[in-house]
Structures are given as structure tokens and as C-alpha cells.
Protein backbone atom coordinates (compact mmCIF):
# COMPACT_ATOMS: atom_id res chain seq x y z
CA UNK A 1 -37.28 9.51 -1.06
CA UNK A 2 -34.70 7.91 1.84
CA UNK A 3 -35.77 4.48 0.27
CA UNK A 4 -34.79 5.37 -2.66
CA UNK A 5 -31.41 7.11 -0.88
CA UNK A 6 -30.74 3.78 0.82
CA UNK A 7 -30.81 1.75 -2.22
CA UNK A 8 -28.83 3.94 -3.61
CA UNK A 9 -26.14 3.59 -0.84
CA UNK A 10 -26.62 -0.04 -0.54
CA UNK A 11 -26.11 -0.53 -4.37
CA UNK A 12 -22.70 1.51 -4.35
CA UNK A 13 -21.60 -1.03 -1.14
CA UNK A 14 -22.56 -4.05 -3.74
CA UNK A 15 -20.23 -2.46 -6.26
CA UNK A 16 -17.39 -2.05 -4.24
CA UNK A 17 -17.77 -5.77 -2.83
CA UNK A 18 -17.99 -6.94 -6.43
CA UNK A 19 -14.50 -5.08 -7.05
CA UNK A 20 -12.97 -6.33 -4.24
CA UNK A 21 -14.26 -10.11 -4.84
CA UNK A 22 -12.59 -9.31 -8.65
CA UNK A 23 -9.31 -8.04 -7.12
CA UNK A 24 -9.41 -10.93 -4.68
CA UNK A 25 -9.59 -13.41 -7.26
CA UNK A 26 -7.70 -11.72 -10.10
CA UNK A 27 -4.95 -10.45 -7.81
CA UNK A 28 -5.31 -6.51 -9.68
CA UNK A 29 -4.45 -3.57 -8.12
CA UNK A 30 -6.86 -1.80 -6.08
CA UNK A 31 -7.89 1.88 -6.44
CA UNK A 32 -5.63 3.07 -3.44
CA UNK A 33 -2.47 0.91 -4.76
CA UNK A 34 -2.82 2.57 -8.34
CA UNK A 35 -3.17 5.82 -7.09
CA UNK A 36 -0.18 5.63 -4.89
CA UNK A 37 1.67 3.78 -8.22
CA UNK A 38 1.00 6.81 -10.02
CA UNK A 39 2.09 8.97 -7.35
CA UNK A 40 5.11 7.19 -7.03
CA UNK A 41 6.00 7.85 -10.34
CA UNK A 42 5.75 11.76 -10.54
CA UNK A 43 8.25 14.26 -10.30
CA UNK A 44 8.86 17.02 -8.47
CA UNK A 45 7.03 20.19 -9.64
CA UNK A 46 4.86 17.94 -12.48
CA UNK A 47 1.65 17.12 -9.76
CA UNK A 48 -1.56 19.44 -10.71
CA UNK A 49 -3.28 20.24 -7.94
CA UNK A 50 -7.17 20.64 -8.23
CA UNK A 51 -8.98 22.83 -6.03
CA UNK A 52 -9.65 20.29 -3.25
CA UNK A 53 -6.63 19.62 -2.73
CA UNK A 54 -5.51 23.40 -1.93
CA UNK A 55 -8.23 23.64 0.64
CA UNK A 56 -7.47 20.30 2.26
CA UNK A 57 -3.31 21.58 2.05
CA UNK A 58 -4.85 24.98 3.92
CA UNK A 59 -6.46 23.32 6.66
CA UNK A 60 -3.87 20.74 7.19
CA UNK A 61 -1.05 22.93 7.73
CA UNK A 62 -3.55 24.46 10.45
CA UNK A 63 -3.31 20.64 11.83
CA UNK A 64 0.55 19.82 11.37
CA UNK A 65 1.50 22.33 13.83
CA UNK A 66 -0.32 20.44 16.95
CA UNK A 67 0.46 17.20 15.73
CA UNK A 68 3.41 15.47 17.89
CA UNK A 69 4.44 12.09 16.64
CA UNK A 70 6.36 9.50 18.60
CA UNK A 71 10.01 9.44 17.32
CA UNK A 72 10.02 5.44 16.01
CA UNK A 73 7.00 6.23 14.06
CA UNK A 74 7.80 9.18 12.55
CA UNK A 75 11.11 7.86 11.62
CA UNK A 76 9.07 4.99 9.86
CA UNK A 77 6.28 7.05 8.24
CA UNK A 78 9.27 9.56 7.08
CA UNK A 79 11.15 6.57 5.28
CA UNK A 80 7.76 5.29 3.66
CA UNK A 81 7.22 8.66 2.22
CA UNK A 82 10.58 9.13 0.91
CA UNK A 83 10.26 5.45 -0.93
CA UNK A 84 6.72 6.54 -2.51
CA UNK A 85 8.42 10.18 -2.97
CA UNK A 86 5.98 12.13 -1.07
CA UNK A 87 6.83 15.32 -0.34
CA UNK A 88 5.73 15.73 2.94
CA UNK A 89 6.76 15.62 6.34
CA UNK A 90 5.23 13.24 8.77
CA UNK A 91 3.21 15.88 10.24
CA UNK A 92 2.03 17.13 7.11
CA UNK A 93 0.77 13.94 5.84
CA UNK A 94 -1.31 12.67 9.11
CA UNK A 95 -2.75 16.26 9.10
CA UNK A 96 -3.68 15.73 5.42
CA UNK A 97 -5.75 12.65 6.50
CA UNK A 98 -7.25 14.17 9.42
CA UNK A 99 -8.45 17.33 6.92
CA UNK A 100 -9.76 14.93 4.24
CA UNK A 101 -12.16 12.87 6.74
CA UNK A 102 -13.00 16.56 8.38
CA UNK A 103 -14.25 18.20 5.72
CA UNK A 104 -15.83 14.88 4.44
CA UNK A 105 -17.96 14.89 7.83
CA UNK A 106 -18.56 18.40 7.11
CA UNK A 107 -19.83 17.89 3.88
CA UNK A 108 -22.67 15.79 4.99
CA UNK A 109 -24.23 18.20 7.49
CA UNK A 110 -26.82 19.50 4.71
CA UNK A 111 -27.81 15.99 4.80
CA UNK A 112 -29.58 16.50 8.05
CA UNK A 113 -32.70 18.12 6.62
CA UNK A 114 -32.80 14.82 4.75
CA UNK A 115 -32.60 12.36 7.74
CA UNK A 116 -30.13 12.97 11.21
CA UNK A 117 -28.81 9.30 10.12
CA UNK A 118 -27.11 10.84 7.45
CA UNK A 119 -25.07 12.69 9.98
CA UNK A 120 -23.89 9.88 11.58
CA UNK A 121 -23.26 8.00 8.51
CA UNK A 122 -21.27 11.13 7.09
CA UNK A 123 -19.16 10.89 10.86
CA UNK A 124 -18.26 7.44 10.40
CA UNK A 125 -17.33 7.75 6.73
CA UNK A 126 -15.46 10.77 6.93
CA UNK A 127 -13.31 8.54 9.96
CA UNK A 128 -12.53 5.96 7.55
CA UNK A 129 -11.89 8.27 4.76
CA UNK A 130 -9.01 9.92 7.40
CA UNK A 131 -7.75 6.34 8.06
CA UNK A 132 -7.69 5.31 4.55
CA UNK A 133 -5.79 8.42 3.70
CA UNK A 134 -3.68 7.33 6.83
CA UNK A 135 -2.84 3.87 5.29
CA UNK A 136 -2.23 4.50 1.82
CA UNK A 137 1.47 5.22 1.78
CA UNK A 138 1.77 2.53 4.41
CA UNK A 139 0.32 0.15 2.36
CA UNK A 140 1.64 1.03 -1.05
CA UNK A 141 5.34 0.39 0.49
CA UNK A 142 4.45 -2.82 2.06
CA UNK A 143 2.79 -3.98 -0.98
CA UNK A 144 5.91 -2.99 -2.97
CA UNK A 145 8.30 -4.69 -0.23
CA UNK A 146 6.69 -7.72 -1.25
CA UNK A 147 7.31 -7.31 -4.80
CA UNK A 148 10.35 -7.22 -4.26
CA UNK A 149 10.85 -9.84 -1.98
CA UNK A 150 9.24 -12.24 -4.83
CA UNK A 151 12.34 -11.38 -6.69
CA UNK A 152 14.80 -11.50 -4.07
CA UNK A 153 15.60 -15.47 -3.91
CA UNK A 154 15.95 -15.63 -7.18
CA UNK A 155 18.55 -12.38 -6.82
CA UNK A 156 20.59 -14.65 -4.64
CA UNK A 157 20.93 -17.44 -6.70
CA UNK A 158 22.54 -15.18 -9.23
CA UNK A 159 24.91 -13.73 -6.85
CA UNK A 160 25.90 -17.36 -5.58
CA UNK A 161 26.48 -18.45 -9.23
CA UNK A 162 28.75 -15.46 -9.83
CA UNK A 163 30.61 -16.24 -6.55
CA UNK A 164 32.00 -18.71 -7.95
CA UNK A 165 33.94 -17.06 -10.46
CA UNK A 166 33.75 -13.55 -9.42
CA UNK A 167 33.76 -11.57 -6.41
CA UNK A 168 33.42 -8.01 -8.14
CA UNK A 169 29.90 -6.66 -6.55
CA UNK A 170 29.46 -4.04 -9.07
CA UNK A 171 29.77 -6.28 -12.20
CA UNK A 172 26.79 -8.49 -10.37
CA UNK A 173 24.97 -5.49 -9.76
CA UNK A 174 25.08 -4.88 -13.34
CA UNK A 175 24.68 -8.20 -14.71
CA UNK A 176 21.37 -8.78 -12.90
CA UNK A 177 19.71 -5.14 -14.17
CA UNK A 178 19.46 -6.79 -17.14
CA UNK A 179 16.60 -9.13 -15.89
CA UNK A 180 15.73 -7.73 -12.83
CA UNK A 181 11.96 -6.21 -12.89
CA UNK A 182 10.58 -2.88 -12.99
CA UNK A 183 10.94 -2.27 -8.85
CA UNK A 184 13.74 -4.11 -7.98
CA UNK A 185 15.63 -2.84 -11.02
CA UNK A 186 14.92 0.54 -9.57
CA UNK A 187 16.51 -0.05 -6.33
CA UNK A 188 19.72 -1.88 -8.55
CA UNK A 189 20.12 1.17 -10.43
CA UNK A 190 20.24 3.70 -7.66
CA UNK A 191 22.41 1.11 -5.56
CA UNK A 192 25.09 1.00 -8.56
CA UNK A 193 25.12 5.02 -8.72
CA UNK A 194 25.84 5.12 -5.01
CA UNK A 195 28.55 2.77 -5.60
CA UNK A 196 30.17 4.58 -8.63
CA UNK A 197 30.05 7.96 -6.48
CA UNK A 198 30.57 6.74 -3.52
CA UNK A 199 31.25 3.90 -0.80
CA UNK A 200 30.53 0.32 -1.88
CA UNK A 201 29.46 -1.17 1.96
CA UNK A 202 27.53 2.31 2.17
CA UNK A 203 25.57 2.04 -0.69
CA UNK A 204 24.59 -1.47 0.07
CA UNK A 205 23.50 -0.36 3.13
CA UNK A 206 21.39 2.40 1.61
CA UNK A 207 19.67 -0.02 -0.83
CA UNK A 208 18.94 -2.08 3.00
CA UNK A 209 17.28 0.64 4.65
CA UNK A 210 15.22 1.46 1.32
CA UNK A 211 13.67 -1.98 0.75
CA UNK A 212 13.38 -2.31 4.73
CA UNK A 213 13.04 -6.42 4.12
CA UNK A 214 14.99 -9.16 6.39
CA UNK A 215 15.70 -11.13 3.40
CA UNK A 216 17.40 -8.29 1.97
CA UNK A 217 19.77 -7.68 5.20
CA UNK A 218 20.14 -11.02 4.88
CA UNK A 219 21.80 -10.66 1.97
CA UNK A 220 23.60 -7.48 2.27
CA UNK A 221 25.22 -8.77 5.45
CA UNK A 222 26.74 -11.53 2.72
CA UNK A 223 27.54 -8.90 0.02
CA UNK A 224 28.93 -6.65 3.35
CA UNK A 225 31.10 -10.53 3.98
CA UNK A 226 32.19 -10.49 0.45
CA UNK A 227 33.51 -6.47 0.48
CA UNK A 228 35.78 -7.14 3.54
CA UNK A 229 37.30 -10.10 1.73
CA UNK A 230 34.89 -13.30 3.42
CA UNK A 231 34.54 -16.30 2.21
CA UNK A 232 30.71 -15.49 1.58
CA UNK A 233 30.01 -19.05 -1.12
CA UNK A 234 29.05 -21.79 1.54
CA UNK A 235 26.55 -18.66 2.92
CA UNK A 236 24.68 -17.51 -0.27
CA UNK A 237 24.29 -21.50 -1.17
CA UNK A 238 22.63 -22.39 2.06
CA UNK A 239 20.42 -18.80 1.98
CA UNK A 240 19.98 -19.81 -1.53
CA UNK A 241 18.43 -23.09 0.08
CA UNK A 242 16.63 -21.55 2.80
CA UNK A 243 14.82 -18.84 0.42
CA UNK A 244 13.64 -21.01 -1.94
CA UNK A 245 11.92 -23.22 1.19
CA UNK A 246 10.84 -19.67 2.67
CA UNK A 247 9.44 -19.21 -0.88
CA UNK A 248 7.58 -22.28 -1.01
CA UNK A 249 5.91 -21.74 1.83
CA UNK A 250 4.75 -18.38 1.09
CA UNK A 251 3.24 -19.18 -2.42
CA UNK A 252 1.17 -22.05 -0.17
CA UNK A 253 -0.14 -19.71 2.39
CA UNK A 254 -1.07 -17.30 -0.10
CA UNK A 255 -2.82 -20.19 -2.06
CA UNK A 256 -4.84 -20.45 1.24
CA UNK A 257 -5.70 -17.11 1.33
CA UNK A 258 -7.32 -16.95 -1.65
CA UNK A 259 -10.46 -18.73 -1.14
CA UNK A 260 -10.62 -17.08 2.72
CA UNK A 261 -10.58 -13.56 1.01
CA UNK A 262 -13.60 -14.82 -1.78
CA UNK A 263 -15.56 -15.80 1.18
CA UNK A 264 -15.42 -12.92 2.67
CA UNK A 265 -16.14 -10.45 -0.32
CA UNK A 266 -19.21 -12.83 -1.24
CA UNK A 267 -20.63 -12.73 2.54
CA UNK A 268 -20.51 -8.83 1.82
CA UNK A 269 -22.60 -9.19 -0.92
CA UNK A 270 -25.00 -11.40 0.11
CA UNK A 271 -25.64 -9.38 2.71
CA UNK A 272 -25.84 -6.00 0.52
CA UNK A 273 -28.58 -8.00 -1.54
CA UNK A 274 -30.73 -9.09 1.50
CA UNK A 275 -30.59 -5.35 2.66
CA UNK A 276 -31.51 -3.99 -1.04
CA UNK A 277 -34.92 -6.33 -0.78
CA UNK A 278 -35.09 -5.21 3.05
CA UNK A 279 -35.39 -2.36 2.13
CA UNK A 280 -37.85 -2.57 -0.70
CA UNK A 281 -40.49 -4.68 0.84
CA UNK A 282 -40.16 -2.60 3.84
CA UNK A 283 -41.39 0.26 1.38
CA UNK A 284 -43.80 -1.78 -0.41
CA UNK A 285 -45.73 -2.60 3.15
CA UNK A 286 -45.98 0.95 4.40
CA UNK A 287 -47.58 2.33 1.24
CA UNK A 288 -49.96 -1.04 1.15
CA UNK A 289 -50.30 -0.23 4.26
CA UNK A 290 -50.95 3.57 3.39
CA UNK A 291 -53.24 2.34 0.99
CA UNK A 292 -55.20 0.76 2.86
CA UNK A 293 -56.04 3.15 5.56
């Protein structure tokens, strides 16, 4: 019966290295990216809550009130929840994580009259389930940074072109929504409602701390040059230049990446399969062995 339990386990590791060597070589979302996608997109008061997540809510609120974060990190954390519109504080959501690999662990504990290695198994996943839970809104932002970076050099092109003939911020704003994609069109259209309401250098400096990227202050400090009445053309040629070089380089060292990351994922598996017949000539031998005697 644990044979059969282990193959069972080792099978499910095989399935999730076969999904990562896919994602690896197809570049598609993984299962913690989409979910924090989805969440992303809903709306206040539209999220249905199953029952699991009430009783992980209960005992994380028990958490959040001894949790005491350092002030740089919850200032961080706070800003990637606000961009993946999580409504939580920081305190809230590192107790959430904590609570999800806590009552994981404690879930396995019936699986001692099975085998104590269960325990320890259950320990170890129930840590990386917290950490996972941990990393997801962290990860979902970064990923989304980089998006958004892809688009970014070609973003500055357009505003050098239209430097040339025009210096009204707003109308470029505008012009570019029309072919900007999904994410950075978001942050365009937000930017461009802050700067009808409101303060033009302001809202640029909104849409900086949002997308949190060093090309982008890069070129806000321009756009910033261009409000206050700067000569800003020689600038957004030469960062023109020096993004599409930047860009080059990226699309190379990701090209390297690629077979690293396949290497890995198929080292995982090979060494998922050579447990899987581990484990079943181990079994075959001891009842041979049984047999025998």
C-alpha cells in the first residue's frame, strides 16, 4: 500500500515537471501567474469565497496581529498588492500564507497511521505551500513589469517622433492608446485620467511609481524635461538608441535561457522516472523475496 502511495506521489512530481518543461519551452503562463491574472482582473465585492478560504481568512487575522514587517518591505509588498488589486494589508497577506502552509501541515497528520514520513513530507510541503502563497503577488508584478518593459522602447520611439512636431504630452498619451497593449494601455489610460483631473508632472509620476521600472523613470524624467519647457529631442533619440541596444541584449540572454531552463525540467524527470522503477523493483524483490521464504 505505501508503494503504491509513492508512485502515486512520484507520478504527480512527473506531471508537474512535464508542465513546467511545456511552459519552459512554450513560454505559457503558469498556474500561479493565471491565477493572479484572474485575480487581477476582479472587482471589488465580485470574488466568491469558498469555504477554505473563510477558515484560512479566520486564522490569519489570528496571525496579522503578531506579524511586524520592516518598513521598506512593507512599503514594497503594499505597492505590489495595490498593482494586482489585492485587498489586503501587508500583514494580512503574509498571515494568509503562513495559515495556508499551517493548516496544509495539519492536514497531513492522519497520514501518520499510514507511515511517520508522511508527516514530514506534509511539514515540508505545507512550508512551500506558505512560500508559494508568499511569492505569488511578488511574482505576478514582476512578471507584468516585464511586459511592460517589452513595450516600453518602442513607447519611446513614438514619443521622440512626436517631439518633433509636438510637445503636447496628453495628445501622445492618447495617440499611443491606440496601439499600446492590454497592460501598458492600462497604465496609459489611468495616467491620462490623472492628467485630465489633475496635475500633469503628478500623474506622470504616479504612472512611475506604478510600473516601478528604471526604463520607465527614465522616461518620465524626459516627459518631466518636456513639462517644464526642456529641450527633451536630442534625449529621447539617444534613449531611443540605448533601449533598443538594452533590448537586444535582453531578447539574447533570454534566448540563452531557454535551453538552461529545458535542462533543468528534463533532469527532473529523469530523475522522477528512475525513482518510479526504484520503487517498483524495490517492491517486486521483497515479495520474491516473501515468496520465497
Amino acid at each position: 500500500m505505501t508503494a503504491g502511495l509513492l508512485i502515486m506521489l512520484i507520478a504527480a512530481l512527473v506531471g508537474v515537471a512535464c508542465y513546467n518543461f511545456i511552459c519552459a519551452g512554450v513560454d505559457v503562463p503558469t498556474g500561479q501567474t493565471s491565477k493572479m491574472m484572474m485575480l487581477a482582473g476582479r472587482r471589488s465585492g465580485t470574488r466568491k469565497e469558498n469555504l477554505s478560504d473563510v477558515y484560512i481568512a479566520k486564522v490569519a487575522d489570528v496571525f496579522a496581529k503578531y506579524i511586524n514587517m520592516d518598513a521598506l518591505k512593507r512599503s514594497q509588498l503594499q505597492n505590489a498588492l495595490d498593482i494586482a488589486h489585492v485587498e489586503m494589508t501587508p500583514e494580512q497577506y503574509v498571515a494568509t500564507a503562513i495559515a495556508r502552509g499551517l493548516l496544509f501541515g495539519l492536514a497531513t497528520i492522519p497520514m501518520w497511521f499510514i507511515s511517520p514520513l508522511f508527516i514530514l513530507v506534509g511539514i515540508a510541503l505545507g512550508c512551500l505551500i506558505g512560500f508559494a502563497r508568499y511569492q505569488e503577488v511578488l511574482d505576478f508584478v514582476k512578471k507584468r513589469r516585464k511586459r511592460i518593459e517589452r513595450e516600453i522602447p518602442r513607447f519611446t520611439s513614438a514619443v521622440a517622433q512626436n517631439l518633433e512636431i509636438d510637445r503636447d504630452i496628453l495628445r501622445m498619451f492618447i495617440a499611443y492608446r491606440r496601439v499600446a497593449d492590454k497592460e501598458f494601455g492600462a497604465e496609459l489610460d489611468q495616467t491620462i485620467a490623472d492628467m485630465k483631473t489633475g496635475n500633469y508632472e503628478n500623474a506622470l509620476l504616479k504612472m512611475e511609481k506604478r510600473i516601478n521600472s528604471p526604463l520607465m523613470s527614465d522616461v518620465i524624467r524626459g516627459l518631466i524635461g518636456v513639462l517644464r519647457g526642456d529641450d527633451q529631442r536630442v534625449y529621447f533619440k539617444m534613449l531611443t538608441f540605448d533601449m533598443r541596444q538594452l533590448e537586444q541584449n535582453t531578447l539574447k540572454k533570454e534566448a540563452m535561457k531557454r535551453p538552461q531552463a529545458m535542462q533543468k525540467y528534463c533532469m527532473f524527470m529523469m530523475f522522477c522516472i528512475l525513482l518510479i522503477y526504484g520503487v517498483v523493483l524495490v517492491t517486486e524483490v521483497v515479495a520474491n523475496v516473501g515468496i520465497l521464504f
